[in-house]
PDB file of N, CA and C in Angstrom:
ATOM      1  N   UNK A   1       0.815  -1.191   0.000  1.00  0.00           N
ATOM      2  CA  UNK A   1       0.000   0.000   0.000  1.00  0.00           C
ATOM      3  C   UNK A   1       0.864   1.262   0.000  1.00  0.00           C
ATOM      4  N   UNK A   2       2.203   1.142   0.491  1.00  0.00           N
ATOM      5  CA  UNK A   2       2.980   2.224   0.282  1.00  0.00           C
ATOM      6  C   UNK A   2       3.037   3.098  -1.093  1.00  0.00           C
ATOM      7  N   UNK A   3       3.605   1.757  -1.460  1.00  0.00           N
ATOM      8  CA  UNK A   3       3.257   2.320  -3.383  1.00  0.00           C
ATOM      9  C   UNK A   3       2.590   2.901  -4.039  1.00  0.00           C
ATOM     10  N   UNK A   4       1.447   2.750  -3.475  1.00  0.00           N
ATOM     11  CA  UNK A   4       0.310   2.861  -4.073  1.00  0.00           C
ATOM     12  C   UNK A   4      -0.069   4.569  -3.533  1.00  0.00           C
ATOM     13  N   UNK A   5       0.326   5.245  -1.978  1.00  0.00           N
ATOM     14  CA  UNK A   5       0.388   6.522  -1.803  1.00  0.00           C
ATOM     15  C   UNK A   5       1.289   7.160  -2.509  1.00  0.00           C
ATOM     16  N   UNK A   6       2.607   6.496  -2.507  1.00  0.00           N
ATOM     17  CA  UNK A   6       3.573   7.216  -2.946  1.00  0.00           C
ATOM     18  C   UNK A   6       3.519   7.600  -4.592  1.00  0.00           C
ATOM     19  N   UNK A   7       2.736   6.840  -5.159  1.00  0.00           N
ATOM     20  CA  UNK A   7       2.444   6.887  -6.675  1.00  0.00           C
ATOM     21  C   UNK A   7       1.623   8.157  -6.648  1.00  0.00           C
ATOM     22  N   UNK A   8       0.778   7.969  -5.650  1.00  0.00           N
ATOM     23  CA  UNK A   8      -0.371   9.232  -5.726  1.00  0.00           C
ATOM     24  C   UNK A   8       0.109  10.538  -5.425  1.00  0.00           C
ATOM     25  N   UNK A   9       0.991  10.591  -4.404  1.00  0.00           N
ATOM     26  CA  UNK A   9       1.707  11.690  -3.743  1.00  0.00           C
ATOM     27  C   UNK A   9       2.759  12.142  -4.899  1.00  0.00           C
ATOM     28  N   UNK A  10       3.153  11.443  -6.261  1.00  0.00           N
ATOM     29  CA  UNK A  10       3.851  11.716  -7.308  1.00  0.00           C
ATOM     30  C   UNK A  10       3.455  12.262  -7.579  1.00  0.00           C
ATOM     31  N   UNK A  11       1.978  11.578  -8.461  1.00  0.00           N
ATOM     32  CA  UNK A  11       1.455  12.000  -9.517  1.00  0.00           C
ATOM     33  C   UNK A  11       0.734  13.970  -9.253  1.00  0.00           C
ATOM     34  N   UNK A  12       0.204  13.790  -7.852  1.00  0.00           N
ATOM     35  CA  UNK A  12      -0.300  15.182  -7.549  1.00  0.00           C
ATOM     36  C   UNK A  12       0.714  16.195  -6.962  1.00  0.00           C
ATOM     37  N   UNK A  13       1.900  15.825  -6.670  1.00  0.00           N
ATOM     38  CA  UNK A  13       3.266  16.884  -6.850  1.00  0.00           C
ATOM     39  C   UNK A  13       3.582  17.102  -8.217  1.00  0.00           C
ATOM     40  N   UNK A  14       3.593  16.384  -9.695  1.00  0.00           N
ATOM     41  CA  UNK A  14       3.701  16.732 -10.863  1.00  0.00           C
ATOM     42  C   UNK A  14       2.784  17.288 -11.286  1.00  0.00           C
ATOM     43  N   UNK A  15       1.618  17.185 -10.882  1.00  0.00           N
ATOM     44  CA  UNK A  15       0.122  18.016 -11.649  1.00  0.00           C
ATOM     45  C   UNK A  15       0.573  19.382 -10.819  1.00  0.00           C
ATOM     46  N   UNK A  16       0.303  19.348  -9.551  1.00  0.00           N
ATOM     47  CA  UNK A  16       1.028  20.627  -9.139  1.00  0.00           C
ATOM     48  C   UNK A  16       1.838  21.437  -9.632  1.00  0.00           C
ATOM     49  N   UNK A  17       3.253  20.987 -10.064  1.00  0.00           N
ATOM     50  CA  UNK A  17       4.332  21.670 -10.869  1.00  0.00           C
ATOM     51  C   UNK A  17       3.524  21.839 -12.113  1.00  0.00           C
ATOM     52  N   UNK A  18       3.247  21.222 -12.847  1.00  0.00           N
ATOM     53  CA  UNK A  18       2.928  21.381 -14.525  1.00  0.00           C
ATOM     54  C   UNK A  18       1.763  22.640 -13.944  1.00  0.00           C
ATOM     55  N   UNK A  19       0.589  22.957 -13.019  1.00  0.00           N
ATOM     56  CA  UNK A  19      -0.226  23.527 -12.724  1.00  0.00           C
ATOM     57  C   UNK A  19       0.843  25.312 -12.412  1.00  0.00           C
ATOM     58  N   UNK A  20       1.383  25.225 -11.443  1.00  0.00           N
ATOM     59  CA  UNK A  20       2.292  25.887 -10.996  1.00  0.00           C
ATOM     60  C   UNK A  20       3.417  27.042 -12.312  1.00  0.00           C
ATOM     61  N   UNK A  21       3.839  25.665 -13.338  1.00  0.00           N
ATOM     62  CA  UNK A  21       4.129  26.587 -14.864  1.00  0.00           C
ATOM     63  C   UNK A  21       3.254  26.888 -16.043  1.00  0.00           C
ATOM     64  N   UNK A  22       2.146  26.596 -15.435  1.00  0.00           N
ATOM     65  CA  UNK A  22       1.403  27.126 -17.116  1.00  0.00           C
ATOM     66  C   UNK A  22       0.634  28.326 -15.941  1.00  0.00           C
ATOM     67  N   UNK A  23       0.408  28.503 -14.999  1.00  0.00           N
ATOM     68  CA  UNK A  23      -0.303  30.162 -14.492  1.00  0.00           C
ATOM     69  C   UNK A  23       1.057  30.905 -14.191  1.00  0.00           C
ATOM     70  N   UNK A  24       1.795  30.109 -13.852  1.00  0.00           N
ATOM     71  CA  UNK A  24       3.610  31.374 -14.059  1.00  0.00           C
ATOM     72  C   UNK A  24       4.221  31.143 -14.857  1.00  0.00           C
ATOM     73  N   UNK A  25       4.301  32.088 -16.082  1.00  0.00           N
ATOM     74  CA  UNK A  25       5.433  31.983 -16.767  1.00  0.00           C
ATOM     75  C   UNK A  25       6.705  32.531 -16.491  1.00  0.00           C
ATOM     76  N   UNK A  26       7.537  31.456 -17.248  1.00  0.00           N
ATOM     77  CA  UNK A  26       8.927  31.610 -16.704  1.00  0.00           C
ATOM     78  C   UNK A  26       9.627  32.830 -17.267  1.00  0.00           C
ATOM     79  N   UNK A  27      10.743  33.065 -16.511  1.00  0.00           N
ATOM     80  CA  UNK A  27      10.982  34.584 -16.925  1.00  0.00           C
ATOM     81  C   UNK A  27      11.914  34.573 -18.136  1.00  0.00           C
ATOM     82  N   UNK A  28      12.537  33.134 -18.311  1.00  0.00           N
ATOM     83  CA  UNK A  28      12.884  33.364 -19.913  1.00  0.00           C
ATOM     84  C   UNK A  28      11.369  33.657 -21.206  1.00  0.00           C
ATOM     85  N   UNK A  29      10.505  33.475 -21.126  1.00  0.00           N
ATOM     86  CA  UNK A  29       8.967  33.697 -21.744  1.00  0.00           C
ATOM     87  C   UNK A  29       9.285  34.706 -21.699  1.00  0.00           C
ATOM     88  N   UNK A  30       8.848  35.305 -20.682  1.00  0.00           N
ATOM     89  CA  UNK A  30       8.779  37.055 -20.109  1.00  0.00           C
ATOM     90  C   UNK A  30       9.191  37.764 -21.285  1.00  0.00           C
ATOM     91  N   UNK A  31      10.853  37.645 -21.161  1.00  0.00           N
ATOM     92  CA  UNK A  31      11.976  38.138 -21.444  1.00  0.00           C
ATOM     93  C   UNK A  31      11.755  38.069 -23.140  1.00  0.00           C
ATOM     94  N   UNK A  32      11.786  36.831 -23.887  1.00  0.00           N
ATOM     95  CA  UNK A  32      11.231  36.405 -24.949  1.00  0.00           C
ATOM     96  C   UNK A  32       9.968  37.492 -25.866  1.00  0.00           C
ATOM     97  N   UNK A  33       8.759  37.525 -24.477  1.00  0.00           N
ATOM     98  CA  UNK A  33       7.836  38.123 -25.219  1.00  0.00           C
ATOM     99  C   UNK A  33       8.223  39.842 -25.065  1.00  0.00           C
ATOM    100  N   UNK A  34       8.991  40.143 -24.236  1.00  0.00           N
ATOM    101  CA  UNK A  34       9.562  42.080 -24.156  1.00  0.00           C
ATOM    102  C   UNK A  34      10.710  41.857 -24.988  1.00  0.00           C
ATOM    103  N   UNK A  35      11.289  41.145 -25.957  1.00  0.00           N
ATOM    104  CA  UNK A  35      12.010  41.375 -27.248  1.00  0.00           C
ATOM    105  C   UNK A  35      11.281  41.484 -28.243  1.00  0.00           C
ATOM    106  N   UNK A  36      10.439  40.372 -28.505  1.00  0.00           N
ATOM    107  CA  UNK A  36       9.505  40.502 -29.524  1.00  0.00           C
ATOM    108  C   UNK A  36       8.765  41.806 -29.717  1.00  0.00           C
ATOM    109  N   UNK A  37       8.038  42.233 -28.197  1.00  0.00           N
ATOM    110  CA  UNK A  37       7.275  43.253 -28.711  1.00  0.00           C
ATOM    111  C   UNK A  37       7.843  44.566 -28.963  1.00  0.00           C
ATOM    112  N   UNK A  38       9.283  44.142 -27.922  1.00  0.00           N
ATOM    113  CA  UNK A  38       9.905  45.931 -28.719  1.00  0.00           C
ATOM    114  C   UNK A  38      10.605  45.476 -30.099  1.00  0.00           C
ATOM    115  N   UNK A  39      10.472  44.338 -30.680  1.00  0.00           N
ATOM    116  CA  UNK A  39      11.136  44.281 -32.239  1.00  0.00           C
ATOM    117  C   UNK A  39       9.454  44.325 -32.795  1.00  0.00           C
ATOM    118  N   UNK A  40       8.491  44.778 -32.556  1.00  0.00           N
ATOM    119  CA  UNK A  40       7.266  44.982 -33.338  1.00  0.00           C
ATOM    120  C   UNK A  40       6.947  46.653 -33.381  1.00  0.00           C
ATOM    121  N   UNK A  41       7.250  47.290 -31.644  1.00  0.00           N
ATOM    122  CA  UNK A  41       7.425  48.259 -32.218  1.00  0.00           C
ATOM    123  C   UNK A  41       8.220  48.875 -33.055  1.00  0.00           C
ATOM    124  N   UNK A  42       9.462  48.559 -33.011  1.00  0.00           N
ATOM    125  CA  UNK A  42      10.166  49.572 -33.819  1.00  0.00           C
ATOM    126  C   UNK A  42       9.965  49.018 -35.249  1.00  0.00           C
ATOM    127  N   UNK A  43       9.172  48.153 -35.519  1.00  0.00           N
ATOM    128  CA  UNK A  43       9.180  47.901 -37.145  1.00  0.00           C
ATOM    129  C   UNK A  43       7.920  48.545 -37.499  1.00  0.00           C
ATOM    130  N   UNK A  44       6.580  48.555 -36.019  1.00  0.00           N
ATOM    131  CA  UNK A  44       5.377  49.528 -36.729  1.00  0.00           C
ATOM    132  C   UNK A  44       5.995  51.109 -36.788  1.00  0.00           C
ATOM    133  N   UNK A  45       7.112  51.070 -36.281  1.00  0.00           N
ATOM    134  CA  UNK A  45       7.558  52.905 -36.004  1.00  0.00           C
ATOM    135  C   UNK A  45       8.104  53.321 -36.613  1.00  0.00           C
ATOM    136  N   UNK A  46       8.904  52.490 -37.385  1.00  0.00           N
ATOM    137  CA  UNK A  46       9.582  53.056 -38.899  1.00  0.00           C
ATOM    138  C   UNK A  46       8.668  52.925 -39.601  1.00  0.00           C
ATOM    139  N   UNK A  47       7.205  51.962 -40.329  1.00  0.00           N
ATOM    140  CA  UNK A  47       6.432  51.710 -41.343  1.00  0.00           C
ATOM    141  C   UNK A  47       5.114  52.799 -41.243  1.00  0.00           C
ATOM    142  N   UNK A  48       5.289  53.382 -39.784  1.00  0.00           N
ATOM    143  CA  UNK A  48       4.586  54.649 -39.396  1.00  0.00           C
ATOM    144  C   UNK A  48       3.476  54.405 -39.320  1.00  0.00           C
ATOM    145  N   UNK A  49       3.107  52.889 -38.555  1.00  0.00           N
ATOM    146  CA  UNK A  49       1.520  52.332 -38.375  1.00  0.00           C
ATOM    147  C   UNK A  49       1.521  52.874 -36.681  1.00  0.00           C
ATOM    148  N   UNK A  50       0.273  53.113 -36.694  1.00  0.00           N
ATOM    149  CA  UNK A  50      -0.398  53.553 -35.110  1.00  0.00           C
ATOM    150  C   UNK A  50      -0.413  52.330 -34.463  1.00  0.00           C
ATOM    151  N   UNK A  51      -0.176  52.585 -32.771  1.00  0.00           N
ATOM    152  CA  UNK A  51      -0.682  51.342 -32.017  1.00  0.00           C
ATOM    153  C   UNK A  51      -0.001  51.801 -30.491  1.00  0.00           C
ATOM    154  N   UNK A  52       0.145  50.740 -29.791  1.00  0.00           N
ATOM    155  CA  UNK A  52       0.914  51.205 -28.773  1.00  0.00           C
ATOM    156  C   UNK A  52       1.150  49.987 -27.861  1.00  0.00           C
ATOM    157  N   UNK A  53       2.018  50.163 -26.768  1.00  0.00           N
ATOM    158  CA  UNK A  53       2.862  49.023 -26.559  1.00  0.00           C
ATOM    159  C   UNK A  53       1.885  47.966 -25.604  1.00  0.00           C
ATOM    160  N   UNK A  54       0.733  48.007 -25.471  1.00  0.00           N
ATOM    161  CA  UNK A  54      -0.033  47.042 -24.751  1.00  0.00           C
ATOM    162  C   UNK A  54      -0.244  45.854 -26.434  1.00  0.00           C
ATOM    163  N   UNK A  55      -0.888  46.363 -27.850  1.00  0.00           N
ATOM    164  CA  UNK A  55      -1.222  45.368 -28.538  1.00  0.00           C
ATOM    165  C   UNK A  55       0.040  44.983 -29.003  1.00  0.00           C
ATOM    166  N   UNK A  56       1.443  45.405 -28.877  1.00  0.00           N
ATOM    167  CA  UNK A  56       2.573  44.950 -29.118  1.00  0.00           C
ATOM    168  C   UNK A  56       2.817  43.701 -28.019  1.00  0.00           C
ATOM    169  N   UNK A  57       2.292  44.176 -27.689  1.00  0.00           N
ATOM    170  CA  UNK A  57       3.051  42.960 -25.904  1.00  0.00           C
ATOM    171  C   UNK A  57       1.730  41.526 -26.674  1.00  0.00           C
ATOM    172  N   UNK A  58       0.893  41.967 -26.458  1.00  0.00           N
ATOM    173  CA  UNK A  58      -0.279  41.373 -27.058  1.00  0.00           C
ATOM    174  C   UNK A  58      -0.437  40.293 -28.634  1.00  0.00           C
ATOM    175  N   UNK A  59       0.127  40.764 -29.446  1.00  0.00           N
ATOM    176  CA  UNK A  59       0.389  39.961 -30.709  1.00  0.00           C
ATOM    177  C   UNK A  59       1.963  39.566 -30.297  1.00  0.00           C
ATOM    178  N   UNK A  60       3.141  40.032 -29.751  1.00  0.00           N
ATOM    179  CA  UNK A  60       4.349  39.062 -29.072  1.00  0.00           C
ATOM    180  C   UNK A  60       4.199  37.802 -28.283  1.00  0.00           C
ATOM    181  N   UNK A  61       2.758  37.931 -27.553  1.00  0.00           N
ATOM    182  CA  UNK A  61       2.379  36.663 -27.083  1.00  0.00           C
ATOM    183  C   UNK A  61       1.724  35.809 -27.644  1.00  0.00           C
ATOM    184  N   UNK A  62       0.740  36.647 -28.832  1.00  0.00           N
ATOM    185  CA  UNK A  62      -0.149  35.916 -29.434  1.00  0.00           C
ATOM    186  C   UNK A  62       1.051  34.818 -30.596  1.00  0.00           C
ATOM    187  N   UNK A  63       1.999  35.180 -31.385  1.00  0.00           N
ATOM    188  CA  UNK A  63       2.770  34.580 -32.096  1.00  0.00           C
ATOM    189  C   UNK A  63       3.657  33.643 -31.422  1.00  0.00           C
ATOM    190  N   UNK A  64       3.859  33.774 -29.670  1.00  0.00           N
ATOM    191  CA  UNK A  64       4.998  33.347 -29.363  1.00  0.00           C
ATOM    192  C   UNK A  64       4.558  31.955 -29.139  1.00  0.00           C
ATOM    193  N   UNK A  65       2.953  32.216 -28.650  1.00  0.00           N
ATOM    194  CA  UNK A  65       2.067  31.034 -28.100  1.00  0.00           C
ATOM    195  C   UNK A  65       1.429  30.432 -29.287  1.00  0.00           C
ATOM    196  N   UNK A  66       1.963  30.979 -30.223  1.00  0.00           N
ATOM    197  CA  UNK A  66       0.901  30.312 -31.587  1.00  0.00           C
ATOM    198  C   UNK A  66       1.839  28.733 -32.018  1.00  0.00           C
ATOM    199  N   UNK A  67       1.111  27.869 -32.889  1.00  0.00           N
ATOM    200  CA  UNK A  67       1.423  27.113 -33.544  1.00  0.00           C
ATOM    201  C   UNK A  67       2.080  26.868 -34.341  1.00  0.00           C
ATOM    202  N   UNK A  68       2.412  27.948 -34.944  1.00  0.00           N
ATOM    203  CA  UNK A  68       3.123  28.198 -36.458  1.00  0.00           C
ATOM    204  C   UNK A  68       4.409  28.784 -36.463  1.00  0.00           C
ATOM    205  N   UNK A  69       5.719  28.216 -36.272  1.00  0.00           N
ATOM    206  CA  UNK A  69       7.168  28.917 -35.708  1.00  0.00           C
ATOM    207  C   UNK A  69       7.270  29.999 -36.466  1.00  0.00           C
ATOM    208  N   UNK A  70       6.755  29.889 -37.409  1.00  0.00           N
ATOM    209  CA  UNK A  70       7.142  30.988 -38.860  1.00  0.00           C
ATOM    210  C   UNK A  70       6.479  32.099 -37.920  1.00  0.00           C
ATOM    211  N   UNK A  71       5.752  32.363 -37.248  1.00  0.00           N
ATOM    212  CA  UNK A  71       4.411  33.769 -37.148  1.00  0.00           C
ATOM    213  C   UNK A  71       5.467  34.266 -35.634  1.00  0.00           C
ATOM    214  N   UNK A  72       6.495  33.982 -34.998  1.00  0.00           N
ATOM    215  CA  UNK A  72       7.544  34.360 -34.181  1.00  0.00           C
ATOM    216  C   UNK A  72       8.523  35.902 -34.633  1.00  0.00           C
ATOM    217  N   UNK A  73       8.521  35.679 -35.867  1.00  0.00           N
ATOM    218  CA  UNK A  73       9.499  36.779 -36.762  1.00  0.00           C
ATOM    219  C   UNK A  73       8.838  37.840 -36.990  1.00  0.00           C
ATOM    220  N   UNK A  74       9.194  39.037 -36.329  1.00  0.00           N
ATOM    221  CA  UNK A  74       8.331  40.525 -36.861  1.00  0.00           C
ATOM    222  C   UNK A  74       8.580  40.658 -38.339  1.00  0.00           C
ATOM    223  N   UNK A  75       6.823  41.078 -38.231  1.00  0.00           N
ATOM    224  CA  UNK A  75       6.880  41.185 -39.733  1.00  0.00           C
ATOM    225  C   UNK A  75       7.224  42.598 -40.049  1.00  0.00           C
TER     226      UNK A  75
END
């Protein structure tokens, strides 16, 4: 019967952790998504499109978290 807690006491310390990194992201992410979005502004700021740094932060996450590696690269 030991086993059988200790399996359980695993399994809900790993759901914990996996629980624990998807509501905190890690600060390499962070870091990741405040490059991206200041390489979005300065490409809407030379092409002289309006916006401001909340939908920058905003589409840096949306691409970073997307599916498609290609949609990572400011366009």
């Amino acid at each position: 019967m030991a086993a059988t807690v200790g399996s359980r006491r695993q399994r809900m310390t790993a759901a914990k952790v996996s629980r624990q990194q998807y509501e905190q992201p890690s600060k390499a992410s962070e870091e990741h998504i405040r490059v991206l979005a200041y390489n979005l502004y300065e490409r809407r700021r030379a092409d002289g499109i309006a916006g401001d740094a909340a939908s920058d932060w905003i589409e840096a996450e949306r691409r970073l978290y997307s599916a498609d590696p290609s949609e990572t690269a400011a366009k």
